[in-house]
Each structure stands twice: as structure tokens, then as C-alpha cells.
C-alpha atoms as a PDB file:
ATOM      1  CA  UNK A   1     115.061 121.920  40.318  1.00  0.00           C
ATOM      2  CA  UNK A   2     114.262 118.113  40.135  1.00  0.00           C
ATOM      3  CA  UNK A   3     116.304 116.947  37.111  1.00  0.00           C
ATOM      4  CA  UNK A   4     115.918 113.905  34.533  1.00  0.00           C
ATOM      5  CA  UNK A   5     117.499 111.426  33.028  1.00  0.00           C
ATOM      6  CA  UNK A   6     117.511 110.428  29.540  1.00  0.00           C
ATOM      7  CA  UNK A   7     118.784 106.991  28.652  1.00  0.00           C
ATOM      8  CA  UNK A   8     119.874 105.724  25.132  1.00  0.00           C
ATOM      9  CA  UNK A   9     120.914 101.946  25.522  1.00  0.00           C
ATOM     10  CA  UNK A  10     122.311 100.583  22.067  1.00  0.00           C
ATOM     11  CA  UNK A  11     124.645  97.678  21.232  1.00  0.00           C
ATOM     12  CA  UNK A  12     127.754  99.602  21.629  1.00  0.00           C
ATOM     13  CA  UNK A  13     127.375 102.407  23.357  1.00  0.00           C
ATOM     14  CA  UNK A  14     125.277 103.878  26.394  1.00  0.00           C
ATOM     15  CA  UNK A  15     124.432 107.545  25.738  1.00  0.00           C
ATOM     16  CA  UNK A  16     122.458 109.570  28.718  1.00  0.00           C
ATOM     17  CA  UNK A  17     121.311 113.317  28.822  1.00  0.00           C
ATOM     18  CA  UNK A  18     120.567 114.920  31.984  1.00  0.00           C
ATOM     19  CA  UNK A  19     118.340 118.243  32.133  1.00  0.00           C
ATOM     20  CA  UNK A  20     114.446 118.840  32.575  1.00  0.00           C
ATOM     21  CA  UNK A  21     112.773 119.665  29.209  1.00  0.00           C
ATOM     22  CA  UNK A  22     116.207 119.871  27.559  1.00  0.00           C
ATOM     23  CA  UNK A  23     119.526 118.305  27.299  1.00  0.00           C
ATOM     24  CA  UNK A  24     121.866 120.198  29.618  1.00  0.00           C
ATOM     25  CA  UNK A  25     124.513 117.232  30.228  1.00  0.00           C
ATOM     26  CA  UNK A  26     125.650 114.199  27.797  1.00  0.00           C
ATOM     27  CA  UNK A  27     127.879 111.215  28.624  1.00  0.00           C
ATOM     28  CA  UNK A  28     128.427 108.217  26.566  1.00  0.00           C
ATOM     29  CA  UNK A  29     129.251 104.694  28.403  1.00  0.00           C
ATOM     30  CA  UNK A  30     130.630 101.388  26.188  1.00  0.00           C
ATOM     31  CA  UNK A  31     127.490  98.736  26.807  1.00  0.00           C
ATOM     32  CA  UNK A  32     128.498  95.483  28.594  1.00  0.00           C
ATOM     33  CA  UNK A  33     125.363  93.067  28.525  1.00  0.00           C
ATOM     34  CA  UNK A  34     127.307  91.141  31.590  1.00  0.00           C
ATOM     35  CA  UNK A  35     127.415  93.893  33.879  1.00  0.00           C
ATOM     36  CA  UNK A  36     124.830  93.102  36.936  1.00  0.00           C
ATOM     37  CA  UNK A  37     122.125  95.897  38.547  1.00  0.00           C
ATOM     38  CA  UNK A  38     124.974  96.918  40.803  1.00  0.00           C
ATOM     39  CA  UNK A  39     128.258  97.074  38.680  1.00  0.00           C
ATOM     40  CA  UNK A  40     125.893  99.525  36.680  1.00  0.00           C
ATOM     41  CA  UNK A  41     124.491 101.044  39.825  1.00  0.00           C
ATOM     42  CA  UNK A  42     128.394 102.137  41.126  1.00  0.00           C
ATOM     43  CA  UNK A  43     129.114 103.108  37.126  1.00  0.00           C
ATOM     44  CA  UNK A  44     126.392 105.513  37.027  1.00  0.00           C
ATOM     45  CA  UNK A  45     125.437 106.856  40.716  1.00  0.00           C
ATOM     46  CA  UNK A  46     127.145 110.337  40.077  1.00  0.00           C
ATOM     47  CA  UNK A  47     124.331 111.166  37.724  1.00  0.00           C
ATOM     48  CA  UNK A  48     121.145 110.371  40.003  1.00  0.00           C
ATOM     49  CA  UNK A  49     122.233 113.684  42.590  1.00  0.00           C
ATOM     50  CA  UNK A  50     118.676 115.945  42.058  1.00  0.00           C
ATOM     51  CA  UNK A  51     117.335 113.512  39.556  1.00  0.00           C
ATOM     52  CA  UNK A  52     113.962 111.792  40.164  1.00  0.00           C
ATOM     53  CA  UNK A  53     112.804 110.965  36.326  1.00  0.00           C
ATOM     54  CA  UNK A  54     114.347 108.439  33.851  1.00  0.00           C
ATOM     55  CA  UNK A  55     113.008 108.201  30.508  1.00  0.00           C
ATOM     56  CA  UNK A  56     115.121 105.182  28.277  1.00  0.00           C
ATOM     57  CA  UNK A  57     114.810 104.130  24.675  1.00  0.00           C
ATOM     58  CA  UNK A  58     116.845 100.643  24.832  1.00  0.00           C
ATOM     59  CA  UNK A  59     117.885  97.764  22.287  1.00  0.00           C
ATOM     60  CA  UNK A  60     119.112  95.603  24.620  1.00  0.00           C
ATOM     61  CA  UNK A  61     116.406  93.645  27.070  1.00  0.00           C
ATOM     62  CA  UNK A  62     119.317  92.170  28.949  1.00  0.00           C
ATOM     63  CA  UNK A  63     120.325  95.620  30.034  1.00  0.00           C
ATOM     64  CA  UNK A  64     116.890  97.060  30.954  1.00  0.00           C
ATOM     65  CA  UNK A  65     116.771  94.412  33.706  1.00  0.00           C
ATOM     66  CA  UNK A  66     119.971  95.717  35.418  1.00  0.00           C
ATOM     67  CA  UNK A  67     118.538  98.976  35.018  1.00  0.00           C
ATOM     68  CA  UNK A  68     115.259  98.385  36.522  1.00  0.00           C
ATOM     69  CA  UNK A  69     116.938  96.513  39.437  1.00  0.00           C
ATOM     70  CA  UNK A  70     119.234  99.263  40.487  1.00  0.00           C
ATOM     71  CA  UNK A  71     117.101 102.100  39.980  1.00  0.00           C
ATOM     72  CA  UNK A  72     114.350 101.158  42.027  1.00  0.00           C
ATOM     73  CA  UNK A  73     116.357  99.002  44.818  1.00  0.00           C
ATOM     74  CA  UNK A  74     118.667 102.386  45.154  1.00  0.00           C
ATOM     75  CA  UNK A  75     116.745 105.256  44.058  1.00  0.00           C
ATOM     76  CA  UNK A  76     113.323 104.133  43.867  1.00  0.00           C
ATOM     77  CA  UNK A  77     113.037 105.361  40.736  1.00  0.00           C
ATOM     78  CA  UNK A  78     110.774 103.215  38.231  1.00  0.00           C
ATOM     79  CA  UNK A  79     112.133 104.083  34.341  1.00  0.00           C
ATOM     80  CA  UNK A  80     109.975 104.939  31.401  1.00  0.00           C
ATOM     81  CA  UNK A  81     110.869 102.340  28.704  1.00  0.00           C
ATOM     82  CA  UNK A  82     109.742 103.378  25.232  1.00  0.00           C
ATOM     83  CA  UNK A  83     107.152 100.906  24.166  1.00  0.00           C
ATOM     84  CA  UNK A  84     103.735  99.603  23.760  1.00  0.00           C
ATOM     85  CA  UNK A  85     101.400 101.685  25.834  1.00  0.00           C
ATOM     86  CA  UNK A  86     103.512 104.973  25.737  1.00  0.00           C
ATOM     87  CA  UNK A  87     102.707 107.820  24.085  1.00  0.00           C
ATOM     88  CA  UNK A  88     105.209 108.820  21.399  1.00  0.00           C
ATOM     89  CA  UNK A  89     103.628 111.445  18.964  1.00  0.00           C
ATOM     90  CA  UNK A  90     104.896 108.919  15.832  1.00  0.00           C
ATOM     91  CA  UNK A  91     102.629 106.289  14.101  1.00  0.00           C
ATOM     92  CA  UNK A  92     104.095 103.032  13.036  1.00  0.00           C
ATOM     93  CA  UNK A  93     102.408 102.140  10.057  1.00  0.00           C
ATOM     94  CA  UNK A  94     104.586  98.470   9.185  1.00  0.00           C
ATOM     95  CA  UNK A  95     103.376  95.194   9.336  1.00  0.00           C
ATOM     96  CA  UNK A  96     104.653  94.410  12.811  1.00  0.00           C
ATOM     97  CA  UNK A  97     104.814  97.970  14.540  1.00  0.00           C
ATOM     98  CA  UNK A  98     105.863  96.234  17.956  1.00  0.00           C
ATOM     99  CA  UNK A  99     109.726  95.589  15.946  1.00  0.00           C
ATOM    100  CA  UNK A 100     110.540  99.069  15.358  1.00  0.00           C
ATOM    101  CA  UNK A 101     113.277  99.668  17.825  1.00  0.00           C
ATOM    102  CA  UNK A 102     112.631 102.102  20.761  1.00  0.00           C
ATOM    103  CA  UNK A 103     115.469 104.244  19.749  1.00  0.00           C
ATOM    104  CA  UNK A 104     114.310 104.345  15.973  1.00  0.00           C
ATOM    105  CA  UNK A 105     111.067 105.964  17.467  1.00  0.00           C
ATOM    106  CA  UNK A 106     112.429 107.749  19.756  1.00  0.00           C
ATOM    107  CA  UNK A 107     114.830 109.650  16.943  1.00  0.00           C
ATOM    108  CA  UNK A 108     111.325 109.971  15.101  1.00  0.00           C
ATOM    109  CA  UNK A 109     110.173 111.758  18.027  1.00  0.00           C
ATOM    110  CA  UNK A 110     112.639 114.273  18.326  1.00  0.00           C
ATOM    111  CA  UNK A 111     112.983 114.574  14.373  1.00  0.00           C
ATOM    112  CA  UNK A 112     108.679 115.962  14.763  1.00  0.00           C
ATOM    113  CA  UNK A 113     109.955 117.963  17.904  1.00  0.00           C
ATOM    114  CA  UNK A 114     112.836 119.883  16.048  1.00  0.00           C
ATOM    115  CA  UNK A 115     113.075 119.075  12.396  1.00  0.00           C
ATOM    116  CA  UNK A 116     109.339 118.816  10.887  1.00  0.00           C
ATOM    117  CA  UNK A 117     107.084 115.817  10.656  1.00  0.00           C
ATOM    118  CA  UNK A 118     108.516 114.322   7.531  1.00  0.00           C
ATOM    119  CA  UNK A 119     112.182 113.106   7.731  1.00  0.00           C
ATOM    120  CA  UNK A 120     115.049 110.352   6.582  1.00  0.00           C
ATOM    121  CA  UNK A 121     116.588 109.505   9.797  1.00  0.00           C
ATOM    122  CA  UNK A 122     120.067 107.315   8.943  1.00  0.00           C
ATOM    123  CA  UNK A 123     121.186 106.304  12.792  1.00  0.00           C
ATOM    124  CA  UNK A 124     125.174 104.780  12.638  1.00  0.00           C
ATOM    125  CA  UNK A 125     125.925 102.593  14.930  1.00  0.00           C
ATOM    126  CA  UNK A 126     125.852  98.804  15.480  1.00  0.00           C
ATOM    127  CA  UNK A 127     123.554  98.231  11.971  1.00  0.00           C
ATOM    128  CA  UNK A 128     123.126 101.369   9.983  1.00  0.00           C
ATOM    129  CA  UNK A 129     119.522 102.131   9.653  1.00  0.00           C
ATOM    130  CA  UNK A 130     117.177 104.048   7.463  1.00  0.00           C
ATOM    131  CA  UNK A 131     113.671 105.358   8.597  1.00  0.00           C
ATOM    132  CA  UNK A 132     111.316 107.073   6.684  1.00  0.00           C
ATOM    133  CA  UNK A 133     108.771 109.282   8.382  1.00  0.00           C
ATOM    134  CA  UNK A 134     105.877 110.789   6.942  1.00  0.00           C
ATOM    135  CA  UNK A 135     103.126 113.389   8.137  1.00  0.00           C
ATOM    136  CA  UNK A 136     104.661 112.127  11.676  1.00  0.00           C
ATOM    137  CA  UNK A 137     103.936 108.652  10.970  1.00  0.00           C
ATOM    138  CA  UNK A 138     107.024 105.697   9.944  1.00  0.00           C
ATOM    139  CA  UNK A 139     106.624 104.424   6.197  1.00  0.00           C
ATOM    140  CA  UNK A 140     109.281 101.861   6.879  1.00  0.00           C
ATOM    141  CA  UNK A 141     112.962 101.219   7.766  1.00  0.00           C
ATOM    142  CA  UNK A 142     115.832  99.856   5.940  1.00  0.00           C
ATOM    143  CA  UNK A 143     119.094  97.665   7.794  1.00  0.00           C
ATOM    144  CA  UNK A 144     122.456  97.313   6.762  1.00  0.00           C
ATOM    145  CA  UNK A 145     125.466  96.548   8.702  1.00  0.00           C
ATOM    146  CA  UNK A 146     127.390  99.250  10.787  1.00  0.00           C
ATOM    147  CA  UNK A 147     130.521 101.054   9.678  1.00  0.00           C
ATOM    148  CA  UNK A 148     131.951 100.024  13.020  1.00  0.00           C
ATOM    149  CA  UNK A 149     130.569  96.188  12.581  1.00  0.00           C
ATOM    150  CA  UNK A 150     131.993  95.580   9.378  1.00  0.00           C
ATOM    151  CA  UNK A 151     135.564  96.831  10.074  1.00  0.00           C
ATOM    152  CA  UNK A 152     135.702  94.377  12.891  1.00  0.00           C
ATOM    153  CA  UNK A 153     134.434  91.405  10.749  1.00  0.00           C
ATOM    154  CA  UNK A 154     136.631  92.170   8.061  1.00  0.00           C
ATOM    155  CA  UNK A 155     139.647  92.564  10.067  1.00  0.00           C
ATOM    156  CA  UNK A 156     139.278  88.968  11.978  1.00  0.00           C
ATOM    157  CA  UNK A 157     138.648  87.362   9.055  1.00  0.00           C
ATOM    158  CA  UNK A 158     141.470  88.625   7.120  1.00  0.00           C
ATOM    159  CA  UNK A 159     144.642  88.010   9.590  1.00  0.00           C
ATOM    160  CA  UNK A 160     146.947  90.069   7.173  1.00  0.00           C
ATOM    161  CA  UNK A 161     144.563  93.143   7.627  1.00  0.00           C
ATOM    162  CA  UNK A 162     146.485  95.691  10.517  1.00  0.00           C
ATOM    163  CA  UNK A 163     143.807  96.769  12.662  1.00  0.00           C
ATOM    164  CA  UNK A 164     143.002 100.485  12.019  1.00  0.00           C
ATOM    165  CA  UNK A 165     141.643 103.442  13.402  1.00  0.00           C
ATOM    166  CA  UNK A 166     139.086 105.500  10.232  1.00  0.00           C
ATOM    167  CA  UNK A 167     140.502 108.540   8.707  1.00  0.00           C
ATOM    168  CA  UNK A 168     139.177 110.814   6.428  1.00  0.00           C
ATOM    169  CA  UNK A 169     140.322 109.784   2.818  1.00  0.00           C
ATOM    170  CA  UNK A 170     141.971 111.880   0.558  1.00  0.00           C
ATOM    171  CA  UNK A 171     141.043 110.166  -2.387  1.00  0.00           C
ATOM    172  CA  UNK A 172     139.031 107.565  -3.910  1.00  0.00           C
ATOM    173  CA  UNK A 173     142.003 104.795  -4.285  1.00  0.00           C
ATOM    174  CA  UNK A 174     144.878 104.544  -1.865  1.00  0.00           C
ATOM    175  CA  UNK A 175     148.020 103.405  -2.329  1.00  0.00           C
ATOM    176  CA  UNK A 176     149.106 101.505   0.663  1.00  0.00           C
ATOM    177  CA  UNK A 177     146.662  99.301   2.911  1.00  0.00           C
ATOM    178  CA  UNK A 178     145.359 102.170   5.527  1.00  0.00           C
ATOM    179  CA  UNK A 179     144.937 104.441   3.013  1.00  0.00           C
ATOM    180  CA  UNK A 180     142.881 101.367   0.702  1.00  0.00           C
ATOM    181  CA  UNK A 181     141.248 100.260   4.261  1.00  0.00           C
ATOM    182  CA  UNK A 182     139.298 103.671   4.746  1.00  0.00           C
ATOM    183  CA  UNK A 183     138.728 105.038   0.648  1.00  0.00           C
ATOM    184  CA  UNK A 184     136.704 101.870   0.569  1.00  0.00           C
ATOM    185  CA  UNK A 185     134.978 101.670   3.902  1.00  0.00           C
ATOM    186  CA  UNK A 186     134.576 105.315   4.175  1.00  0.00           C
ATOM    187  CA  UNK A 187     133.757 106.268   0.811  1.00  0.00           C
ATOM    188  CA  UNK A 188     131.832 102.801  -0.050  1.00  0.00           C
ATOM    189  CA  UNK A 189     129.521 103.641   3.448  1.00  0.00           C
ATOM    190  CA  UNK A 190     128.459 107.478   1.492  1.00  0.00           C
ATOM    191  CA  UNK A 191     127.549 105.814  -1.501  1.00  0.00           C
ATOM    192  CA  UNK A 192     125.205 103.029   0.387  1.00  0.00           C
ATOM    193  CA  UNK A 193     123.886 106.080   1.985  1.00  0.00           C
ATOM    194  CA  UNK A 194     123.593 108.657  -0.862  1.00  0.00           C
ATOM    195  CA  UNK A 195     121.939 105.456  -3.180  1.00  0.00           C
ATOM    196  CA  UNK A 196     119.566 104.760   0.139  1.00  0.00           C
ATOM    197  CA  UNK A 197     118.351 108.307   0.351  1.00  0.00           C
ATOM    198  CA  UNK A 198     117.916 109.042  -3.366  1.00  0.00           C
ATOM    199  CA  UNK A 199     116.016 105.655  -3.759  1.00  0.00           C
ATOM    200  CA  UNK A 200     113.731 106.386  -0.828  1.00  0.00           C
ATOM    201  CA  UNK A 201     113.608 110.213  -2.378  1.00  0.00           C
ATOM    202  CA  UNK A 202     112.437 108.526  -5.749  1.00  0.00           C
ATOM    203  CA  UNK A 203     108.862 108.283  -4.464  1.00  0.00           C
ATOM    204  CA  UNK A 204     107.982 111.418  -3.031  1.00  0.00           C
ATOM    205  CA  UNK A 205     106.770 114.489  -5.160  1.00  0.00           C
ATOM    206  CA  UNK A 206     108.618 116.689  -2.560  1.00  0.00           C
ATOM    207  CA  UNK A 207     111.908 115.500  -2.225  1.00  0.00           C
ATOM    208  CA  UNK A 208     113.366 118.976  -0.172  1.00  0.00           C
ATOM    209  CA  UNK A 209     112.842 116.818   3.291  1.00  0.00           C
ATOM    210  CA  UNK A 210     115.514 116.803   5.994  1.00  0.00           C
ATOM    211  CA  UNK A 211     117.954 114.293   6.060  1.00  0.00           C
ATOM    212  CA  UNK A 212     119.640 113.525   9.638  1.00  0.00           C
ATOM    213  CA  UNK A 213     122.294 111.487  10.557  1.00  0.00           C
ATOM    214  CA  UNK A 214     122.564 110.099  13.917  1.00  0.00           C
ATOM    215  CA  UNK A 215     124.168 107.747  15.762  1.00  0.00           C
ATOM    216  CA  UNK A 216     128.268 106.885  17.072  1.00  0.00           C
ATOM    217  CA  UNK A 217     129.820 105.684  13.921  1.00  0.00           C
ATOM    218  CA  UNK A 218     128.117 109.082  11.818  1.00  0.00           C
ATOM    219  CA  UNK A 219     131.171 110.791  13.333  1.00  0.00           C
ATOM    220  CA  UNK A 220     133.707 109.150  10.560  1.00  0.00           C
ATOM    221  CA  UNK A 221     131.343 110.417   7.833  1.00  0.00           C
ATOM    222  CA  UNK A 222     131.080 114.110   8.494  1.00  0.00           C
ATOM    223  CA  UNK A 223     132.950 116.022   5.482  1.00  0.00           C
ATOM    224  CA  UNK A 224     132.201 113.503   3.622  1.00  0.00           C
ATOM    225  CA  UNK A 225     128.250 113.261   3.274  1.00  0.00           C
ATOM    226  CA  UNK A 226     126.078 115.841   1.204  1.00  0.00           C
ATOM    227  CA  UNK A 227     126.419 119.586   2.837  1.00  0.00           C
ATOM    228  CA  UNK A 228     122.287 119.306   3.022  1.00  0.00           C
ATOM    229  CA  UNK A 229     122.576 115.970   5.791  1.00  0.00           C
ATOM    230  CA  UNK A 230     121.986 117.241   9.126  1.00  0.00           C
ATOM    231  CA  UNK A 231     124.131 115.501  11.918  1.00  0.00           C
ATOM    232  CA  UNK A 232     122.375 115.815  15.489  1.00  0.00           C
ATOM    233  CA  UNK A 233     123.866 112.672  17.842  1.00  0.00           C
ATOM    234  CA  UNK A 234     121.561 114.110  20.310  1.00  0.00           C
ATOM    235  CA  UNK A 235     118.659 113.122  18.246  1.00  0.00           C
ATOM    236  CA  UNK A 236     116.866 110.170  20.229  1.00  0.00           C
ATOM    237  CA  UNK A 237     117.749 112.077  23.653  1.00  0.00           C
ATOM    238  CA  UNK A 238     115.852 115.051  22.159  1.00  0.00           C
ATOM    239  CA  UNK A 239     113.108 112.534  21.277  1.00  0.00           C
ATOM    240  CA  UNK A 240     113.003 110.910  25.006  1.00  0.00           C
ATOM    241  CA  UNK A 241     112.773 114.450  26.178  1.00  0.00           C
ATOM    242  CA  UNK A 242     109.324 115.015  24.490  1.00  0.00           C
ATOM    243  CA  UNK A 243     108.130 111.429  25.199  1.00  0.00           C
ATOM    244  CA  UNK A 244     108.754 112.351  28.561  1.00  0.00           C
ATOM    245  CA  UNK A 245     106.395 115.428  28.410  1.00  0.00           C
ATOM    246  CA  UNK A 246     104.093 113.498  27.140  1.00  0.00           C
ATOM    247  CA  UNK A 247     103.719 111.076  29.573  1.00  0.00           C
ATOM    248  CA  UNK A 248     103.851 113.587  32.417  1.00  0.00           C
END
């Protein structure tokens, strides 16, 4: 059976599902916007055995080029890009529709495909993001900066800070520098999202919608969120997949 691909292309982090109609295979790649067509092409060429689709949802233009070029000079394969002109299933009702990120629609895709057409879809990873979706169509979205993002800025700004891995806090203060390090990151990052979610909450009549949490970073933050958030970080693959199907 002629398999897909389905590409996620942040910031950080590459993400790719491989299946037909499903996600039967993930594997997550760091993104390097210097790597040429080919560098990518020897990276990845394991994957393309069987495959003659590619569906991609990508953030980063630089890296759709190198994609392009060494899909179609080695597999002559031309990829789907999420965009103008391709059908999603989500409205984009915002001032300038053509700035919501491919990936934010694409997680709105799959959040209609397995979670109901109204949804607060918080995606973690480079900028922590907030999109609210309703009757299938996005309201609006909210940025921040990433849990990742800010750990880095803080730590090479402040030479005395150790850099340090995130742990699940114990408590709300610590008592030593690691412990201080992740109580406030950690637990400051739950109450920007718990404030987010109530706020956007605040407006609705119904507020018993699904709240999902997505993205790399969402990983330091399970145990720690409300037992009602719903983590899927297969969310935007499961969206490609039904772009895909309907763009057969």
C-alpha cells in the first residue's frame, strides 16, 4: 500500500508521521534552517521507501525550499503545503487570515477531526500559542514566549544561572537554584495558561469545551496542568492527515 508522509516543520523541531489515513509511524528531527535540499535529502531518505504523498504544515519558508528541492529532484514528489488555496475544513475569521500559521490550522483541523468543532488549542513550542475555535471556524489566537525560549534567554543573560534540564517541582518555592529555576518556570508557565484559558472561557455561555495541549515543550507540563487538558502531540499530524483527504 502506497504510504504518506506527514510533515510538521516548526522552529525547533521537525515532526513527520508516516501512514495512509492515519498515523502509523512518528519521528521528530531538531530544525536547522542552514541545512541545503540534499543534507535534508540524505537525513530523511529512509522514510520515502513506499511513500508517494507528502502533506506539510511549515513555519519556516527557508525550510520548505530545501524540501521542495529534494523531493521533487529525488522522488518526484511535489508536497502539499498548507496554505491559501487548500482546503482545510477551518475558517479563519481574523483580520489578516493569511498570518495564521499553517500548523495552528492544521491542529484546528485535526481538533474538528477528533475532538469536536469548538476547541482551545495551547501548542508549546518555540512561542506558546492560544487558538480559539468556534463552530469549526478560528475566533483568534494569543502569543507568548515558549517554555523552552525563555529558559535559554534567561540563562545567557544571567551568567551565574547553571544551565538546567526542567523537572517536575515539588513545591511552589525551592530552596536552592534548580529547585527555584523550575517552581517558577514550571509553575509560572500553568498559571499563564490556566489565566489564558479561563479568560478566553469568560465569554462563552458553554464553557465544558476541550482544552488540548500540543506541541514539544507541553511535555514538562503534564502532572501539572488541570486533569480536564487533553495532551495529543500528534495533533497537527492528525490535522495534515484530513487535509490530505481533502485534497485527494
Amino acid at each position: 500500500m502506497d504510504m504518506k508522509l506527514y510533515i510538521d516543520i516548526g522552529n525547533s523541531d521537525i515532526v513527520i508521521g508516516k501512514g495512509n489515513g492515519s498515523i502509523e509511524e512518528t519521528y521528530r528531527y531538531h530544525t536547522d534552517m542552514k541545512k541545503s535540499g540534499d543534507e535534508y535529502y540524505a537525513l530523511l531518505k529512509h522514510l520515502f521507501h513506499d511513500v508517494d504523498d507528502v502533506v506539510i504544515a511549515s513555519v519556516a519558508p527557508i525550510v520548505n525550499d530545501a524540501f521542495k528541492t529534494f523531493m521533487q529532484r529525488y522522488f518526484g514528489i511535489r508536497p502539499l503545503f498548507v496554505g491559501p488555496g487548500v482546503k482545510t475544513g477551518v475558517r479563519i475569521k481574523t483580520d489578516y487570515p493569511q498570518e495564521v500559521g499553517a500548523d495552528l490550522v492544521a491542529a484546528a483541523a485535526g481538533a474538528i477531526a477528533h475532538y469536536g468543532r469548538d476547541a482551545i488549542i495551547i501548542d508549546m513550542g518555540t512561542a506558546t500559542t492560544f487558538t480559539y475555535m468556534e463552530e469549526g471556524e478560528i475566533k483568534g489566537v494569543s502569543i507568548t514566549i515558549g517554555l523552552d525560549t525563555s529558559k535559554d534567554a534567561l540563562v545567557e543573560r544571567a551568567q551565574q544561572l547553571l544551565q538546567f534540564e526542567f523537572q517536575k517541582p515539588e513545591k511552589i518555592l525551592g530552596t536552592n537554584t534548580i529547585e527555584a529555576l523550575n517552581a517558577g518556570f514550571l509553575h509560572g508557565h500553568v498559571f499563564q495558561i490556566e489565566g489564558m484559558v479561563e479568560s478566553i472561557l469568560s465569554a462563552r455561555e458553554e464553557n465544558n469545551i476541550p482544552v488540548l495541549v500540543i506541541g514539544g515543550s507541553s511535555r514538562h507540563l503534564e502532572g501539572l496542568l488541570p486533569k480536564h487538558y487533553r495532551f495529543d502531540e500528534h495533533l497537527v499530524l492528525k490535522g495534515l492527515v484530513a487535509i490530505s483527504e481533502k485534497n485527494e
